[in-house]
Protein backbone atom coordinates (compact mmCIF):
# COMPACT_ATOMS: atom_id res chain seq x y z
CA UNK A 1 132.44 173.13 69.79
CA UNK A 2 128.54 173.51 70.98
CA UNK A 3 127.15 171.32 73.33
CA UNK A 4 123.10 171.29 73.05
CA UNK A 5 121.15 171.28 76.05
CA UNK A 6 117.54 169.81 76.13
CA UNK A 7 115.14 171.38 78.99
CA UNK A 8 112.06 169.12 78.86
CA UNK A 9 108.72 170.88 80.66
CA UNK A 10 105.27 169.36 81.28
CA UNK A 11 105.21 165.72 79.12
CA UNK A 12 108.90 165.52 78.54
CA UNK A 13 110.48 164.34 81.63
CA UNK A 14 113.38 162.17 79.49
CA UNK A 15 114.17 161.94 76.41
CA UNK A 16 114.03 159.25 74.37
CA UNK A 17 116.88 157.76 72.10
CA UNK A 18 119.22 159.37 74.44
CA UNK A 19 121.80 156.96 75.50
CA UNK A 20 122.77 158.35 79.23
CA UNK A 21 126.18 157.94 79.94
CA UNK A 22 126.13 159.81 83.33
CA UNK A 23 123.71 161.73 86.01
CA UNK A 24 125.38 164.42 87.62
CA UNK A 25 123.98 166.70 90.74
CA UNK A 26 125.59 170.15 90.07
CA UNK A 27 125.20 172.72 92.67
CA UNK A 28 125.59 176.21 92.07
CA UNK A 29 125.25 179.15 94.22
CA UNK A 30 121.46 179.46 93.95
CA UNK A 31 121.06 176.21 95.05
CA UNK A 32 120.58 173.05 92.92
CA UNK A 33 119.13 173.00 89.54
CA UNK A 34 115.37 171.04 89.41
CA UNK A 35 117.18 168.03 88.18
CA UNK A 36 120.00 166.19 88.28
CA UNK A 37 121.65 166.84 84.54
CA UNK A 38 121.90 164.10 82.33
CA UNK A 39 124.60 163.66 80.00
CA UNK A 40 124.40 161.19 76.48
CA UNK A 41 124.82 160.83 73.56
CA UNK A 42 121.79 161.24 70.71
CA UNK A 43 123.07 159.83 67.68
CA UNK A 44 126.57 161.17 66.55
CA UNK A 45 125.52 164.67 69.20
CA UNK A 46 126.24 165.11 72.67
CA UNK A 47 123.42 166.34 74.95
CA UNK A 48 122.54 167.22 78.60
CA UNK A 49 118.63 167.04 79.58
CA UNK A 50 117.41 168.74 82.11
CA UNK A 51 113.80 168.18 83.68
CA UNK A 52 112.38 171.69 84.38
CA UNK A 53 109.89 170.72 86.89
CA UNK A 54 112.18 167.78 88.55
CA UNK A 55 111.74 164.16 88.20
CA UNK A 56 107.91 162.99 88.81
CA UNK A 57 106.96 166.79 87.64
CA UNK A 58 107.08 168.38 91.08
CA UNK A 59 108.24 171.72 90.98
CA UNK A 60 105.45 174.10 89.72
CA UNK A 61 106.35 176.96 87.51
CA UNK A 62 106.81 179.44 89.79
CA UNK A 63 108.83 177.43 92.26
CA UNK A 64 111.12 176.60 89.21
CA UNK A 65 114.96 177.58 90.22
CA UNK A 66 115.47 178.94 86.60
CA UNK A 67 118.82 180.88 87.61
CA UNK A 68 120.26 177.37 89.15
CA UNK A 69 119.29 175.61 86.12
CA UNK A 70 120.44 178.44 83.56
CA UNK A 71 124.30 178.68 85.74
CA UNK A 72 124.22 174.61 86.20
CA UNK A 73 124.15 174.13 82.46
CA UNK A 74 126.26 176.27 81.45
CA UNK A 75 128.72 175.47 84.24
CA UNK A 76 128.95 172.01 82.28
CA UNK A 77 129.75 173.70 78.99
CA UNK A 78 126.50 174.12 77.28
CA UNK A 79 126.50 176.63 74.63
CA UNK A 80 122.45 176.26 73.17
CA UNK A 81 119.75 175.30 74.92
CA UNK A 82 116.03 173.98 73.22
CA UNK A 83 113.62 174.75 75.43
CA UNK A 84 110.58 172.69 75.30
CA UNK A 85 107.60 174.07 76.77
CA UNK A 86 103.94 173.04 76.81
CA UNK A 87 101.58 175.63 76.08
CA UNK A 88 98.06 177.37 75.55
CA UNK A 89 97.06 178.89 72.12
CA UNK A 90 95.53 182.34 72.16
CA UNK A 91 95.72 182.67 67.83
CA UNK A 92 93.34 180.03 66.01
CA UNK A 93 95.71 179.02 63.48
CA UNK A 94 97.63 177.45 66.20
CA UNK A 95 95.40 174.81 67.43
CA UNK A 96 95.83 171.80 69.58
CA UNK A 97 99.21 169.73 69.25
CA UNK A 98 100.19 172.25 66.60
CA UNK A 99 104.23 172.59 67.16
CA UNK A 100 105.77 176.28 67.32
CA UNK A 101 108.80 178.19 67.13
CA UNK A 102 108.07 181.53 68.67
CA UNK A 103 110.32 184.56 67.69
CA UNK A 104 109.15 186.78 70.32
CA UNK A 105 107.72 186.79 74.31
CA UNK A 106 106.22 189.40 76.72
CA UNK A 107 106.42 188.23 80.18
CA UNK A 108 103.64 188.74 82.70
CA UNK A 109 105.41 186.56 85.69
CA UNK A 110 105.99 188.50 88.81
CA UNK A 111 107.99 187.88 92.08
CA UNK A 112 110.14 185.41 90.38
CA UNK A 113 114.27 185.21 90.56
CA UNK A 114 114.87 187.21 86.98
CA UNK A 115 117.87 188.40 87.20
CA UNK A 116 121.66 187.41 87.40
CA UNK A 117 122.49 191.44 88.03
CA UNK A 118 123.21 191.71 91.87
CA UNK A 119 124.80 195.09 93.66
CA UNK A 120 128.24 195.83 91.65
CA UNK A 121 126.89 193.20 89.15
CA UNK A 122 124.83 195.50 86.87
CA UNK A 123 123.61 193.77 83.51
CA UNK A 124 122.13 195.45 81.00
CA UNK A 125 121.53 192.99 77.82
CA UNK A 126 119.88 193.37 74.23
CA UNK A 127 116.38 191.46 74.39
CA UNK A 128 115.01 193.07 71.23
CA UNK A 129 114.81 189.43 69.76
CA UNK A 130 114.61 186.90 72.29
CA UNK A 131 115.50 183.58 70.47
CA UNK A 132 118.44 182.94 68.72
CA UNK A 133 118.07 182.44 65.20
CA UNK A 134 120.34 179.99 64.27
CA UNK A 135 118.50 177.74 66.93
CA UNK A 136 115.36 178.85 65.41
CA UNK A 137 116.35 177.75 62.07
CA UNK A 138 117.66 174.56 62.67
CA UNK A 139 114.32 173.82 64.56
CA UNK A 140 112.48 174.57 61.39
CA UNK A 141 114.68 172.27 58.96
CA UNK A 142 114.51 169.69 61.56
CA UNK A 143 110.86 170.43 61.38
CA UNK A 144 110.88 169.69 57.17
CA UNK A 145 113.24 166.33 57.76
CA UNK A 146 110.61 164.97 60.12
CA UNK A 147 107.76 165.87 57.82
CA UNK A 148 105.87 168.38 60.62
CA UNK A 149 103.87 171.68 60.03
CA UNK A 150 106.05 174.00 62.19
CA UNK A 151 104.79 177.30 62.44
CA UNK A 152 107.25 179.74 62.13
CA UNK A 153 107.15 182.85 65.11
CA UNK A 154 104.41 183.71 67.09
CA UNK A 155 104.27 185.53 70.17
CA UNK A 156 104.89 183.40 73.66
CA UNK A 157 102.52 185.13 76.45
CA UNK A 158 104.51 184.04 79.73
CA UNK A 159 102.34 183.87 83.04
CA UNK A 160 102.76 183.63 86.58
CA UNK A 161 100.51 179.97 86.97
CA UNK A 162 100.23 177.62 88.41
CA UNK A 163 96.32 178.29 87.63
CA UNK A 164 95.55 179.08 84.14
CA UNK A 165 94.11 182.05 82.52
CA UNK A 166 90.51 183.57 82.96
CA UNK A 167 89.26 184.13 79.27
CA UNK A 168 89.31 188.02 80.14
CA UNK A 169 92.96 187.86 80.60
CA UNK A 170 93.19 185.68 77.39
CA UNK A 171 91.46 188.40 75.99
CA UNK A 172 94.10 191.06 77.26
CA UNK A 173 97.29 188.58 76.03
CA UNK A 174 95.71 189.01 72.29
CA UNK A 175 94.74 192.77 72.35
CA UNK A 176 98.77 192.43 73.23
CA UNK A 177 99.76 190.66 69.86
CA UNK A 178 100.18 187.09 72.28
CA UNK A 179 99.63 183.58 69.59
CA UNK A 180 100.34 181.18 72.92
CA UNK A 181 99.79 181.30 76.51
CA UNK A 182 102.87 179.22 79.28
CA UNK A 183 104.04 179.51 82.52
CA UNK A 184 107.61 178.90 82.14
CA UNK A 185 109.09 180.93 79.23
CA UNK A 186 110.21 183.45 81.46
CA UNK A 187 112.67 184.28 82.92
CA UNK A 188 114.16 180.94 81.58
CA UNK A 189 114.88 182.93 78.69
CA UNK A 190 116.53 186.18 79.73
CA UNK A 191 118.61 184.24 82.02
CA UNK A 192 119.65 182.86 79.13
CA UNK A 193 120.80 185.93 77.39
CA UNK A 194 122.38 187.13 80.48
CA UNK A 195 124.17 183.76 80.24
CA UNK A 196 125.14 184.57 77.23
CA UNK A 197 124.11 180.81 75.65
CA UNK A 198 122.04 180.71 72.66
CA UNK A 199 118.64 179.73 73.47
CA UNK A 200 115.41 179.05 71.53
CA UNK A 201 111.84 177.47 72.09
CA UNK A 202 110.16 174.41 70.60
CA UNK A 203 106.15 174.76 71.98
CA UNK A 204 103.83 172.55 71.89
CA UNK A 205 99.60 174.22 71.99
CA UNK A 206 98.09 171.09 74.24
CA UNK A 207 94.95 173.08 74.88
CA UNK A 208 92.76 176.11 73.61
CA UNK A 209 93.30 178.96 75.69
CA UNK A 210 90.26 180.02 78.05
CA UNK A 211 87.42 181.80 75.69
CA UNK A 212 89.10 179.88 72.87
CA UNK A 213 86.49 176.81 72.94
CA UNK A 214 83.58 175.62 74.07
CA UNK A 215 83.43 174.83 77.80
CA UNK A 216 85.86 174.81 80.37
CA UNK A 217 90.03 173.11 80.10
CA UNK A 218 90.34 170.07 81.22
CA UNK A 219 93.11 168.10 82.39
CA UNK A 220 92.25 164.98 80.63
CA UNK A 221 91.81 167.29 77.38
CA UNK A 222 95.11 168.28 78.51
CA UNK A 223 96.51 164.82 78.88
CA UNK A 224 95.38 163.33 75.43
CA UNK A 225 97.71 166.34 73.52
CA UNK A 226 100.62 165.87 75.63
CA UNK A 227 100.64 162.52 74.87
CA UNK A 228 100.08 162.33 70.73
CA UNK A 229 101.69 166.03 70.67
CA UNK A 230 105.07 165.18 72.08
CA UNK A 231 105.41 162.08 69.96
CA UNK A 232 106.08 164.64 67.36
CA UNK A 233 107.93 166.79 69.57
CA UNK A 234 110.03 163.91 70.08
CA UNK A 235 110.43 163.20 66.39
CA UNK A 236 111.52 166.81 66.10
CA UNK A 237 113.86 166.75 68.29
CA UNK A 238 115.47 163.75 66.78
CA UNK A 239 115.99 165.44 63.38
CA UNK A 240 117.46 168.51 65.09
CA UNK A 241 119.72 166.10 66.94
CA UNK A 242 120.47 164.10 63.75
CA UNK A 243 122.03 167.51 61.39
C-alpha cells in the first residue's frame, strides 16, 4: 500500500482540499524536519504534506534539513514523494508559469548535508535516472485530466541560493544541457534514492532565468506567477490525487 507524500516549496505552504486529520512533530536523528507533517485525507487518498521551507517560508534553501525531512517521512510510512518546487527557466519553450516534469538534474549545491552514508555506512546508489517513472507518469495523466500543457523532461539545474543566478552562470547551466534553474532539487532528491522511496518533481518556471529577458528579476514579477502558476499546480495535484 503507497502512501503519497506532498513537499510544498516557495507558494505552496498547504495544500488545499486536504482534509487534515492530524499534525505530528517527528524527530529524527538529524534533528526535526522543517515542518511539522501533516496527515489527511485528499479525496479517497491518504497524504502527508510537508512545508520545505517551514511554516511562514523561513528556512532558506540552503538551511533546508533535507536528510530530517527525507528520514521523517519515511519514518511515517511514505513510499512516493511529489516534490513541488518553484523554479527559473533557462530553455525558452519553458516560459513563465509553464508546469514541468523534469527527467533529469545536475546539482551545483555545495556544503550541504547530501548524504545518508556515514563511517561503516557506505552507500553507493544508481542515480542514472533520477525520478521515478511511474511518478512521472502519473504526473503527466494527471496533467491531461486537468486539461494542462505539461512538458514532459527537461533538465533541473540545482543551485546553492539563496541569491539567484548571474546571467553568465545561466549561460554555463545551458552550455550544460540545464531547461530550469532551483535551489532545492538537490540533495532532496538523492536522499531520496538513498531512502529508497520513489520520488519525482512537479516544477513550476515563475520567472525567466537571468539573460533570459529584458531587465533585471523581480520579486513582484516573481509574486504574480506563484500566485496564477500554482492555481494550476494545485489543480494538478488534485487529478494526481484523484486516480
Amino acid at each position: 500500500m503507497s502512501l503519497i507524500a506532498i513537499v510544498g516549496g516557495t507558494g505552496l505552504t498547504e495544500l488545499e482540499g486536504l482534509h487534515i486529520r492530524e499534525s505530528r512533530t517527528v524527530e529524527t536523528r538529524y534533528g526535526p524536519p522543517s515542518a511539522p507533517l501533516e496527515f489527511g485525507r485528499f479525496g479517497q487518498q491518504d497524504v502527508v504534506f510537508l512545508a520545505r521551507h517551514g511554516k511562514g517560508h523561513r528556512l532558506p534553501p540552503h538551511q533546508v534539513n533535507y536528510r530530517a525531512n527525507i528520514t521523517a517521512l519515511k519514518a511515517v510510512g511514505v513510499t512516493d514523494i511529489i516534490a513541488v518546487n518553484a523554479v527559473g527557466g533557462i530553455n525558452p519553450a519553458m516560459g513563465a508559469e509553464a508546469l514541468v516534469v523534469p527527467d533529469q538534474i545536475v546539482d551545483y549545491t555545495w556544503g550541504r548535508d547530501f548524504t545518508f552514508a556515514e563511517e561503516g555506512n557506505v552507500l553507493h546508489v544508481d542515480f542514472s535516472f533520477p525520478y521515478s517513472d511511474s511518478l512521472r507518469a502519473s504526473l503527466l495523466v494527471a496533467g491531461k485530466k486537468a486539461s494542462l500543457q505539461v512538458h514532459d523532461g527537461g533538465v533541473y539545474a540545482a543551485t546553492q541560493g539563496p541569491r539567484l543566478e548571474s546571467a553568465a552562470e545561466v549561460n554555463r547551466l545551458e552550455r550544460d544541457g540545464c531547461d530550469i534553474v532551483g535551489m532545492t532539487g538537490m540533495p532532496e532528491a538523492s536522499l531520496a534514492r538513498e531512502a529508497g522511496l520513489n520520488y519525482a518533481c512537479l516544477a513550476l518556471v515563475v520567472n525567466m532565468a537571468a539573460g533570459r529577458s529584458d531587465g533585471i528579476i523581480t520579486m513582484e514579477e516573481i509574486e504574480r506567477c506563484l500566485k496564477t502558476g500554482m492555481q494550476n499546480v494545485r489543480a494538478l495535484l488534485a487529478a494526481f490525487l484523484s486516480q
